[in-house]
C-alpha atoms as a PDB file:
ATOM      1  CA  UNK A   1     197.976 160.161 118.651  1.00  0.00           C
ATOM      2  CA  UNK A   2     197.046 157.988 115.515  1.00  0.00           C
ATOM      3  CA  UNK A   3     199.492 155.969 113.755  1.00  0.00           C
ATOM      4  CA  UNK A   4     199.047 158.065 110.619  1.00  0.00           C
ATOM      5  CA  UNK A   5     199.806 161.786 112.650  1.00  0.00           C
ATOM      6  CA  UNK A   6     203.061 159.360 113.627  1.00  0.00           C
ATOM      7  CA  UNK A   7     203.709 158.515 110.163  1.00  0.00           C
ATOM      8  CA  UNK A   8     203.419 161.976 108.815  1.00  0.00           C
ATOM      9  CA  UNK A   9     206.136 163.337 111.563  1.00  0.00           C
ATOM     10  CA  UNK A  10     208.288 160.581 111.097  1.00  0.00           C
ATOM     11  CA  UNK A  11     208.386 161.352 107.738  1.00  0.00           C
ATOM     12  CA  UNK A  12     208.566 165.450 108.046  1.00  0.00           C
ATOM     13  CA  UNK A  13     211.795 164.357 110.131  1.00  0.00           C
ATOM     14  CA  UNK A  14     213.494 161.794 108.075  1.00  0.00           C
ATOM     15  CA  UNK A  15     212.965 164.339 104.867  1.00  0.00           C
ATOM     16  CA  UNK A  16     214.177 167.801 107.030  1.00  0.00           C
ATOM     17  CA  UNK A  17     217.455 165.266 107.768  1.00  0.00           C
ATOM     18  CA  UNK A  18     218.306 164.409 104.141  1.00  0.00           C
ATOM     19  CA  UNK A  19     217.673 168.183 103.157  1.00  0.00           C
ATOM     20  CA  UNK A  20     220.798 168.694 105.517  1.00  0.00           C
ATOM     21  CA  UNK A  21     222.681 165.750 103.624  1.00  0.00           C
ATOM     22  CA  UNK A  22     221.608 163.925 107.072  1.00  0.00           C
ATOM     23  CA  UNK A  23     219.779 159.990 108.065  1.00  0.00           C
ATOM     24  CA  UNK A  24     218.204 159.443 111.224  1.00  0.00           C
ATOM     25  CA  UNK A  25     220.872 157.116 112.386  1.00  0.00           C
ATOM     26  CA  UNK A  26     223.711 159.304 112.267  1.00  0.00           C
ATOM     27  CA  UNK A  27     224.939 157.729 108.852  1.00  0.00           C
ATOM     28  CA  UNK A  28     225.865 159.923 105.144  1.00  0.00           C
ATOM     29  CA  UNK A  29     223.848 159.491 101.895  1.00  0.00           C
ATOM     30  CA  UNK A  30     226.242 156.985 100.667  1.00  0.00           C
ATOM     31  CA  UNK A  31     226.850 155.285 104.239  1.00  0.00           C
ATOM     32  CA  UNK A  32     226.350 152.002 104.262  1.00  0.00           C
ATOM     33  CA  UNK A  33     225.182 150.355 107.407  1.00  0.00           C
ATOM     34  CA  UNK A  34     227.685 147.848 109.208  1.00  0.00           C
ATOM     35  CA  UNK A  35     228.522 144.409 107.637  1.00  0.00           C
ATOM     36  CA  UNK A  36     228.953 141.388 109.704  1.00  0.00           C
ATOM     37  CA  UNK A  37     229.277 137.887 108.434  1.00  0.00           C
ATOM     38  CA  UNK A  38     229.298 134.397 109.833  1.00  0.00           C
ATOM     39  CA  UNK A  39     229.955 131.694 107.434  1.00  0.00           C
ATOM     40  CA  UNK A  40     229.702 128.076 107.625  1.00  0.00           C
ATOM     41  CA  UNK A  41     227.041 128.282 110.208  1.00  0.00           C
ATOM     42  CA  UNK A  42     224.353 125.679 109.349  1.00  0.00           C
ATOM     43  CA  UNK A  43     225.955 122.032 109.918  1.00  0.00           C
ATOM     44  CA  UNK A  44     223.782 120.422 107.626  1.00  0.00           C
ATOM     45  CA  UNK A  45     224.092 122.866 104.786  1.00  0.00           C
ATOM     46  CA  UNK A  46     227.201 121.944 101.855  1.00  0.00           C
ATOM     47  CA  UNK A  47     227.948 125.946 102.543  1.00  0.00           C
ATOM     48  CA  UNK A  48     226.242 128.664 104.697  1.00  0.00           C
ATOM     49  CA  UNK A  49     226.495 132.320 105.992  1.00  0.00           C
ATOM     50  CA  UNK A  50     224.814 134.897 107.886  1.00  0.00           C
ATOM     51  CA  UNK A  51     224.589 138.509 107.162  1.00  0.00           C
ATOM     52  CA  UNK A  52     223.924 141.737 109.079  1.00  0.00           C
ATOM     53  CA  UNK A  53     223.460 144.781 107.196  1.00  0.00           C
ATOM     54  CA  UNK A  54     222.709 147.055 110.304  1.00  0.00           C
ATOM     55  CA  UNK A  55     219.419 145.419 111.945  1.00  0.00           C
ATOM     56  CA  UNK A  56     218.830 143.529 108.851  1.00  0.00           C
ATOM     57  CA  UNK A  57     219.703 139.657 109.297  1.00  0.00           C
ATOM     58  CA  UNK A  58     219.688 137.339 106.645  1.00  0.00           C
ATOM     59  CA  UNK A  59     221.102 133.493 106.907  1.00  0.00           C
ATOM     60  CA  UNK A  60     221.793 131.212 103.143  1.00  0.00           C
ATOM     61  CA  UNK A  61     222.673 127.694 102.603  1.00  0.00           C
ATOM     62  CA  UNK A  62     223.402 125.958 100.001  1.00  0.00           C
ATOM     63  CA  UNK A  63     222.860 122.298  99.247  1.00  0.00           C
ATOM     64  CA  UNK A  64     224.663 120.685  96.098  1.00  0.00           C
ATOM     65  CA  UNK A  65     223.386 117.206  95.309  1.00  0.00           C
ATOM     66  CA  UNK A  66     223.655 115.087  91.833  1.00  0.00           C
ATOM     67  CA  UNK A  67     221.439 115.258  89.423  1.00  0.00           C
ATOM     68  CA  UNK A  68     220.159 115.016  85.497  1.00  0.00           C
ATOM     69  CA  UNK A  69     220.884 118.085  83.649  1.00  0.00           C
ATOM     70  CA  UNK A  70     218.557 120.376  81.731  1.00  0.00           C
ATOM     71  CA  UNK A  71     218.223 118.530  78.281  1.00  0.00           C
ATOM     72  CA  UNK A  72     219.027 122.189  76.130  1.00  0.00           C
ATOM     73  CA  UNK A  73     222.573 122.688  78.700  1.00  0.00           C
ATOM     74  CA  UNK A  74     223.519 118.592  79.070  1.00  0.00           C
ATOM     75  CA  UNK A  75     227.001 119.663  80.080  1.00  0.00           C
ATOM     76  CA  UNK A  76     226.271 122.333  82.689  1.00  0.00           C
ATOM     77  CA  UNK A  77     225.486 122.417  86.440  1.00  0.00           C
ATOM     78  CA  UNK A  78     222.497 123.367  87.900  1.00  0.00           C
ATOM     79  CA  UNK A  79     222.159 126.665  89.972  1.00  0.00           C
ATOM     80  CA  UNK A  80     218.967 127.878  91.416  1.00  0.00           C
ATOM     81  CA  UNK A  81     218.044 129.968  94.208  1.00  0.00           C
ATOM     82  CA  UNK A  82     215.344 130.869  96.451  1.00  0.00           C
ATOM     83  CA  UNK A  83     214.147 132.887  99.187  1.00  0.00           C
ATOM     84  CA  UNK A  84     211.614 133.117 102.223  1.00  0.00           C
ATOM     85  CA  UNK A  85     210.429 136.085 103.975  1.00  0.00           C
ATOM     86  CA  UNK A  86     209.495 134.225 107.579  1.00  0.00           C
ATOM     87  CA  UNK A  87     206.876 135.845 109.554  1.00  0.00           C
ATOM     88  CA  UNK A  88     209.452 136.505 112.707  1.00  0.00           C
ATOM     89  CA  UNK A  89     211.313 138.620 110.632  1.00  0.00           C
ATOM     90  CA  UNK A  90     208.741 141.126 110.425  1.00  0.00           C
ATOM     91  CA  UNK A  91     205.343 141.615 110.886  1.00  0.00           C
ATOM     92  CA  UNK A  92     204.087 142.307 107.336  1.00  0.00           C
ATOM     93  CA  UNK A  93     205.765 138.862 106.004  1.00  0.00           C
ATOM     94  CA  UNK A  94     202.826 135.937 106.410  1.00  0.00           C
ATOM     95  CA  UNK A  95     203.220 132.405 106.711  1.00  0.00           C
ATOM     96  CA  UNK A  96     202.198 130.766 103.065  1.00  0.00           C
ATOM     97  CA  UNK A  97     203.970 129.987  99.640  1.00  0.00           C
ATOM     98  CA  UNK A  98     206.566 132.577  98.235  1.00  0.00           C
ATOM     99  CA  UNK A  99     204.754 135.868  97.298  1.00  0.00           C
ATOM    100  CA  UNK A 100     205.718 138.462  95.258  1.00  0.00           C
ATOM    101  CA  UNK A 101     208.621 140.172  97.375  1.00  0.00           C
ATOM    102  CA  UNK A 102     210.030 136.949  98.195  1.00  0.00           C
ATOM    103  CA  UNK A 103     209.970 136.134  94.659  1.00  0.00           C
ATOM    104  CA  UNK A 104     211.574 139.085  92.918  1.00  0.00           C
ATOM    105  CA  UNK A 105     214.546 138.935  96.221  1.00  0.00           C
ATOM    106  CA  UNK A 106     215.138 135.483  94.924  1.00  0.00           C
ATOM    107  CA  UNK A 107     215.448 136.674  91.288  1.00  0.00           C
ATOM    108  CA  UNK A 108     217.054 139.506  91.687  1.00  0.00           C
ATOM    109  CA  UNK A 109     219.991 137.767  93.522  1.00  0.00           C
ATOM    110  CA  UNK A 110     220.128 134.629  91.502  1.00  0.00           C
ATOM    111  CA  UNK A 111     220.238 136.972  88.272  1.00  0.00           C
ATOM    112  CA  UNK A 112     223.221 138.761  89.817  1.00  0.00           C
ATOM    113  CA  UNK A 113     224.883 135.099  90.557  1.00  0.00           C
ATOM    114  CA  UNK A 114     224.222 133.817  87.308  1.00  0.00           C
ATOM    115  CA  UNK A 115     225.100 136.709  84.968  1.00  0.00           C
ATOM    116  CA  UNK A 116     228.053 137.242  86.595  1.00  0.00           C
ATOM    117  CA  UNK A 117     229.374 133.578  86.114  1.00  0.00           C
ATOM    118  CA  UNK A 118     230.196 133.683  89.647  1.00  0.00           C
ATOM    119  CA  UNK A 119     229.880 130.078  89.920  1.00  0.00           C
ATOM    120  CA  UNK A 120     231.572 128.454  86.784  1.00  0.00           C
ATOM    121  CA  UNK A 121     228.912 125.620  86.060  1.00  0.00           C
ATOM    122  CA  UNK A 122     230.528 124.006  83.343  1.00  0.00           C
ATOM    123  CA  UNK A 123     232.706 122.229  86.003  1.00  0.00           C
ATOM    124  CA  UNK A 124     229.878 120.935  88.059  1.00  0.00           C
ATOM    125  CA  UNK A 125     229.200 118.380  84.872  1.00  0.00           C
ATOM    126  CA  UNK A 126     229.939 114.747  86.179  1.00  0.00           C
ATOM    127  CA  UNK A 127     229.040 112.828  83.295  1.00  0.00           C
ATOM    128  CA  UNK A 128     228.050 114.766  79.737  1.00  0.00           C
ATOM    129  CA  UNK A 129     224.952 114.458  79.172  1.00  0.00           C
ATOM    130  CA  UNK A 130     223.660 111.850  81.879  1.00  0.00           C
ATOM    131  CA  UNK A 131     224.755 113.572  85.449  1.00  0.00           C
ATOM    132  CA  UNK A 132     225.507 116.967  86.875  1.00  0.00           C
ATOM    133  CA  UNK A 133     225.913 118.483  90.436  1.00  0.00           C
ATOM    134  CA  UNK A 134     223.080 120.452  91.306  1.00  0.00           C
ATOM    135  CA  UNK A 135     223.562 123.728  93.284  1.00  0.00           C
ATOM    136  CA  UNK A 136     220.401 124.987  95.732  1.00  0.00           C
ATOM    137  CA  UNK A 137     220.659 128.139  97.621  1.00  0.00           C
ATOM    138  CA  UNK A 138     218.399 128.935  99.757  1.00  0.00           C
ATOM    139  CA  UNK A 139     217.811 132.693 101.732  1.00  0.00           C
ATOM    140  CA  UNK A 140     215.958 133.593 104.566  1.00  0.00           C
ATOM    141  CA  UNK A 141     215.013 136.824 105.967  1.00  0.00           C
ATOM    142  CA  UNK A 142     215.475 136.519 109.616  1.00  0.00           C
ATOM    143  CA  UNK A 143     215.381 140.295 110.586  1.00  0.00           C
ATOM    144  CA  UNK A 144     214.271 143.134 108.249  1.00  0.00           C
ATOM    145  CA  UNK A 145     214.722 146.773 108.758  1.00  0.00           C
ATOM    146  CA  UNK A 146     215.090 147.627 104.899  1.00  0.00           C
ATOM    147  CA  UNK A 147     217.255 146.370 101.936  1.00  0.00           C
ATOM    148  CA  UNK A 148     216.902 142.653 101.640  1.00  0.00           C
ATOM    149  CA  UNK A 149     218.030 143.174  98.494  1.00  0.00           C
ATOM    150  CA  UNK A 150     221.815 143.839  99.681  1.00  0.00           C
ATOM    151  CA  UNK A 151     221.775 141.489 102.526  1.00  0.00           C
ATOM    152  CA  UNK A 152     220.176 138.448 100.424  1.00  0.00           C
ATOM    153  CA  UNK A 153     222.804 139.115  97.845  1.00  0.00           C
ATOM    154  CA  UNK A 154     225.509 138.851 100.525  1.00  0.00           C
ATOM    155  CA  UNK A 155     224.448 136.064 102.174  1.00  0.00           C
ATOM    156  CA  UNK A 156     224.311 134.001  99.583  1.00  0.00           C
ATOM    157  CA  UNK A 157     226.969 134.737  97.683  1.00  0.00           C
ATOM    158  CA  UNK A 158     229.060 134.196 101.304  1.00  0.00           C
ATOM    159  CA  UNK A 159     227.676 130.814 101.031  1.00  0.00           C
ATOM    160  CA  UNK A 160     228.829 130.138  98.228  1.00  0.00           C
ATOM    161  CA  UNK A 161     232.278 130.997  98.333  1.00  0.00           C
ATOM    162  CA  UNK A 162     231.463 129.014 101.992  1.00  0.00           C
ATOM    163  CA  UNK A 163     230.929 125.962 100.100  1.00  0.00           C
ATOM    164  CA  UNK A 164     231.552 122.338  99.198  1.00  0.00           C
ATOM    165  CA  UNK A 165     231.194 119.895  96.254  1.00  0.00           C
ATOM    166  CA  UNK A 166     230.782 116.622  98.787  1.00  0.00           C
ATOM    167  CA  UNK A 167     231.997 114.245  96.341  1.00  0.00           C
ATOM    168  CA  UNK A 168     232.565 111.479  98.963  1.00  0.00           C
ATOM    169  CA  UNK A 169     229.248 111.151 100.271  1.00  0.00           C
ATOM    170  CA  UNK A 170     227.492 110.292  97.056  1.00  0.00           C
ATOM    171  CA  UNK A 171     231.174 108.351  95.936  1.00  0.00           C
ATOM    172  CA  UNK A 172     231.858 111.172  93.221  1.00  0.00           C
ATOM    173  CA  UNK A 173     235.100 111.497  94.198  1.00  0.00           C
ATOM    174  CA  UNK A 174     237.008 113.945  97.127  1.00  0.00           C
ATOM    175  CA  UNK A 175     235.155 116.713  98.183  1.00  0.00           C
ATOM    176  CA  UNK A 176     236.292 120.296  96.339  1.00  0.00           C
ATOM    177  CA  UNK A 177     235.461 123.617  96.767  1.00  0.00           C
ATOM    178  CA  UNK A 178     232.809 125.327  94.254  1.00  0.00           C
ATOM    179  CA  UNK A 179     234.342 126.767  91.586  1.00  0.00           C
ATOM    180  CA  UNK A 180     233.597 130.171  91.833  1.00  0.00           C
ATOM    181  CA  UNK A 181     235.269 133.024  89.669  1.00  0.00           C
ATOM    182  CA  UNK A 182     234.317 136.328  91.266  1.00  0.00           C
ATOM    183  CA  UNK A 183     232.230 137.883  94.193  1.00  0.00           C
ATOM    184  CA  UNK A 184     229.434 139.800  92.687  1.00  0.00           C
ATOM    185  CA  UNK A 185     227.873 142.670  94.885  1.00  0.00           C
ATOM    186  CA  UNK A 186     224.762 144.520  95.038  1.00  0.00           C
ATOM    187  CA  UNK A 187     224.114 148.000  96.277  1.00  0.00           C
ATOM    188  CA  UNK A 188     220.423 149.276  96.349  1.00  0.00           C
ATOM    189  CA  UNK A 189     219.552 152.949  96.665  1.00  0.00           C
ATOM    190  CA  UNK A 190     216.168 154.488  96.930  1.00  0.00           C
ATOM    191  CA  UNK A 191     214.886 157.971  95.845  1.00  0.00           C
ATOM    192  CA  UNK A 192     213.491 159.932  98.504  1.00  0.00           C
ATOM    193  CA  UNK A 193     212.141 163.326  97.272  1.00  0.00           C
ATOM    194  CA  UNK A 194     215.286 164.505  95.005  1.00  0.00           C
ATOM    195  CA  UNK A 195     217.138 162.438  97.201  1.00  0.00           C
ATOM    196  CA  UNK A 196     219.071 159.071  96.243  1.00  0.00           C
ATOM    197  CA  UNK A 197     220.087 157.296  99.322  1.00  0.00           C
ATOM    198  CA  UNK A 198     222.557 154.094  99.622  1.00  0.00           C
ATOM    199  CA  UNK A 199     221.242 151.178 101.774  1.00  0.00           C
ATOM    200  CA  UNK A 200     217.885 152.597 103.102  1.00  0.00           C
ATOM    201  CA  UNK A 201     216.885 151.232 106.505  1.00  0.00           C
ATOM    202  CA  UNK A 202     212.780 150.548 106.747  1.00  0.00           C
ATOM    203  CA  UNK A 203     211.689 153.980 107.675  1.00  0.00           C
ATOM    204  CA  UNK A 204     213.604 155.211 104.513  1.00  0.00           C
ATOM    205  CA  UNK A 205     211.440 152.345 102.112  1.00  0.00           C
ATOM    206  CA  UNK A 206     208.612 153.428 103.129  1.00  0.00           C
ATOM    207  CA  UNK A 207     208.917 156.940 102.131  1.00  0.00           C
ATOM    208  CA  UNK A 208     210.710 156.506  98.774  1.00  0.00           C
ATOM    209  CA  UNK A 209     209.413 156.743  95.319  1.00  0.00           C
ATOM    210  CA  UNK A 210     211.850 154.429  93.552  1.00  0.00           C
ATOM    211  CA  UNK A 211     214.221 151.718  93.862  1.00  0.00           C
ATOM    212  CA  UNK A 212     217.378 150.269  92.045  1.00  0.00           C
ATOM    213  CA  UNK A 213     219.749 147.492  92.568  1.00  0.00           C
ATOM    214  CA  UNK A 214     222.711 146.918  90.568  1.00  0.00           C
ATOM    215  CA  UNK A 215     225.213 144.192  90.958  1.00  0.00           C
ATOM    216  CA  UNK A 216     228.439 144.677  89.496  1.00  0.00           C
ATOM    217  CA  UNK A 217     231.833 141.806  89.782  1.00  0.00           C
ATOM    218  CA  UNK A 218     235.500 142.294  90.725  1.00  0.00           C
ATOM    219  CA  UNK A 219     235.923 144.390  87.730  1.00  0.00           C
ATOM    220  CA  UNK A 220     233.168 146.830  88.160  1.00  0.00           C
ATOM    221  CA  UNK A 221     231.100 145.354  85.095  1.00  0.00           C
ATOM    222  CA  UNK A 222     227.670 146.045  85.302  1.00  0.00           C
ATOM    223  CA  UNK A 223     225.673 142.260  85.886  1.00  0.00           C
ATOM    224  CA  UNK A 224     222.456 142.682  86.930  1.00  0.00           C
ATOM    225  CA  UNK A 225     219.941 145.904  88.036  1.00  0.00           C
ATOM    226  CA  UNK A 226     216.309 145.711  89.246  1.00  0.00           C
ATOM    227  CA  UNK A 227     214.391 148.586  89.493  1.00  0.00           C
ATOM    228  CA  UNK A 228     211.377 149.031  92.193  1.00  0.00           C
ATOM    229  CA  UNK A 229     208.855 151.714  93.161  1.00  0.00           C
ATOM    230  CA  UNK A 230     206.266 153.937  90.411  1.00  0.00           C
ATOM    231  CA  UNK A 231     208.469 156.583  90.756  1.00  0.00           C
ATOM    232  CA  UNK A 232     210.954 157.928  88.018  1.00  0.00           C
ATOM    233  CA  UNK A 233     215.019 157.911  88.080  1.00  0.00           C
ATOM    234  CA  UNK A 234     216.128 160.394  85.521  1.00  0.00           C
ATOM    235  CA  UNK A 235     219.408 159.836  83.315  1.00  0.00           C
ATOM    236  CA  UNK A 236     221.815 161.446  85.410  1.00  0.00           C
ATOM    237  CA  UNK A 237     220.572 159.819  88.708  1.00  0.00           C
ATOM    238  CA  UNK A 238     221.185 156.678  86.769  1.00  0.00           C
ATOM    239  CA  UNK A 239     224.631 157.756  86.546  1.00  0.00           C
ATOM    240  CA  UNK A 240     225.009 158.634  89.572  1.00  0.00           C
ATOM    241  CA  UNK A 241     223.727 155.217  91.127  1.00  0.00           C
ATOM    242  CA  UNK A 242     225.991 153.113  88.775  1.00  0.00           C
ATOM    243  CA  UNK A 243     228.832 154.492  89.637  1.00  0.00           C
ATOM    244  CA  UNK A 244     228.490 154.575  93.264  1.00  0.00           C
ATOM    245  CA  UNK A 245     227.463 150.899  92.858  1.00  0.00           C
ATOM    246  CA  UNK A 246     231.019 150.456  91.694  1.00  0.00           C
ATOM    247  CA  UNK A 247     232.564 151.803  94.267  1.00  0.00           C
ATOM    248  CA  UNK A 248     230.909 150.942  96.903  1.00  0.00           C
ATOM    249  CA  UNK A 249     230.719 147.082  96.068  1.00  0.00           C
ATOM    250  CA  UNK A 250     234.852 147.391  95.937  1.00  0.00           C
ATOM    251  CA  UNK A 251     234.281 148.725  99.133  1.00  0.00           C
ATOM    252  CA  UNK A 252     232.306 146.013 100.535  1.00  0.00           C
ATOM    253  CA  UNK A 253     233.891 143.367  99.133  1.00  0.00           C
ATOM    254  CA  UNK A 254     237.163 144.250 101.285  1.00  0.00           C
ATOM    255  CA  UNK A 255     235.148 143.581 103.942  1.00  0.00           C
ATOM    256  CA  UNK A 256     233.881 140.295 103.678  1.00  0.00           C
ATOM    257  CA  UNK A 257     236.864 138.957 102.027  1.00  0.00           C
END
């Protein structure tokens, strides 16, 4: 049988499911899959963490070293993220430079970071003007069966609650925690059909139409969204997925802590 007479039944199945309020592994529209984190877990790294969000594994670290500020923000720290999509993790990711996936991931959790003031930068200034600490984080996909997004975002921001200033080793003083103010949390849905689903595994990707993340902090303010996908999210879907971001990333947030 051809992989596209596969596709079309996989797809017939996963659809006849979510007409019943049903997902082929059991969970509810809103279910998210199960959380497990493992911080300080590279040796090398200033602060680290691994996520799985069901099959989906993602690992972070974060390097902080000094450096020369921006000249238009002399008294402000540096914060700037990336990520990699590893060819282990799945086999459409290719070896190469950064392509367009990795690159909105990387910007789509650094703008949830940033706007949220999660880490207060204005205390990683060492000298005004002349030296600043310099924050790196760094994701990489290391498993993917759908939403990146979600597991990128809390990976790294498990890192950095994870981590370090290291003062001592470049003589800057003891080593202190990074200053971080609140734990902001993504939660991606995707329409399939009529359907808005929370967390979508692979299977469920493939098959939608749209895509949106939106990070939200402690407080439920609204920090960041992305949206993905040609297809349409109307007004009251909208709604819908902002406020289950809301409660959801309370949710979440009790469990990692």
């Amino acid at each position: 049988m051809s992989n596209e007479m596969m596709s079309e039944i996989k797809r017939d199945h996963i659809m006849n499911l979510l007409a019943d309020g049903k997902r082929q592994d059991g969970r509810g529209i809103t279910d998210v899959r199960k959380i497990q984190v493992e911080t300080n877990c590279i040796e090398s790294a200033d602060g680290s963490a691994r996520v799985k969000l069901g099959r989906t594994e993602v690992i972070a670290g974060v390097k902080i070293i000094p450096g020369t500020p921006f000249g238009d923000t002399p008294n402000i720290g540096v914060l700037t993220t990336g990520a990699e999509l590893i060819p282990m993790a799945h086999p459409t990711f290719e070896s190469g430079p950064p392509g367009e996936d990795a690159i909105e991931l990387a910007r789509v959790v650094d703008r949830g970071i940033r706007e949220s003031g999660m880490v207060d930068v204005e205390k990683l200034c060492i000298v005004p003007g002349e030296e600043v600490w310099m924050c790196f984080v760094d994701i990489y996909a290391l498993d993917y069966d759908g939403n990146l997004f979600d597991a990128a975002n809390l990976a790294a921001v498990c890192a950095l609650k994870s981590a370090t200033i290291p003062g001592e080793q470049y003589g800057k003083g003891e080593n202190t925690p990074l200053p971080i103010t609140c734990t902001p949390i993504s939660v991606t849905e995707v329409k399939v059909g009529n359907t808005l689903i929370v967390d979508p595994d692979y299977d469920e990707e493939q098959i939608s139409s749209a895509r949106l993340t939106v990070t939200t902090d402690d407080v439920g303010n609204f920090r960041a969204m992305q949206k993905g996908g040609c297809g349409s999210i109307t007004l009251d879907e909208l709604s819908l997925c902002l406020d289950r971001a809301v409660e959801i990333g309370a949710e979440i947030r009790k469990i990692i802590g």
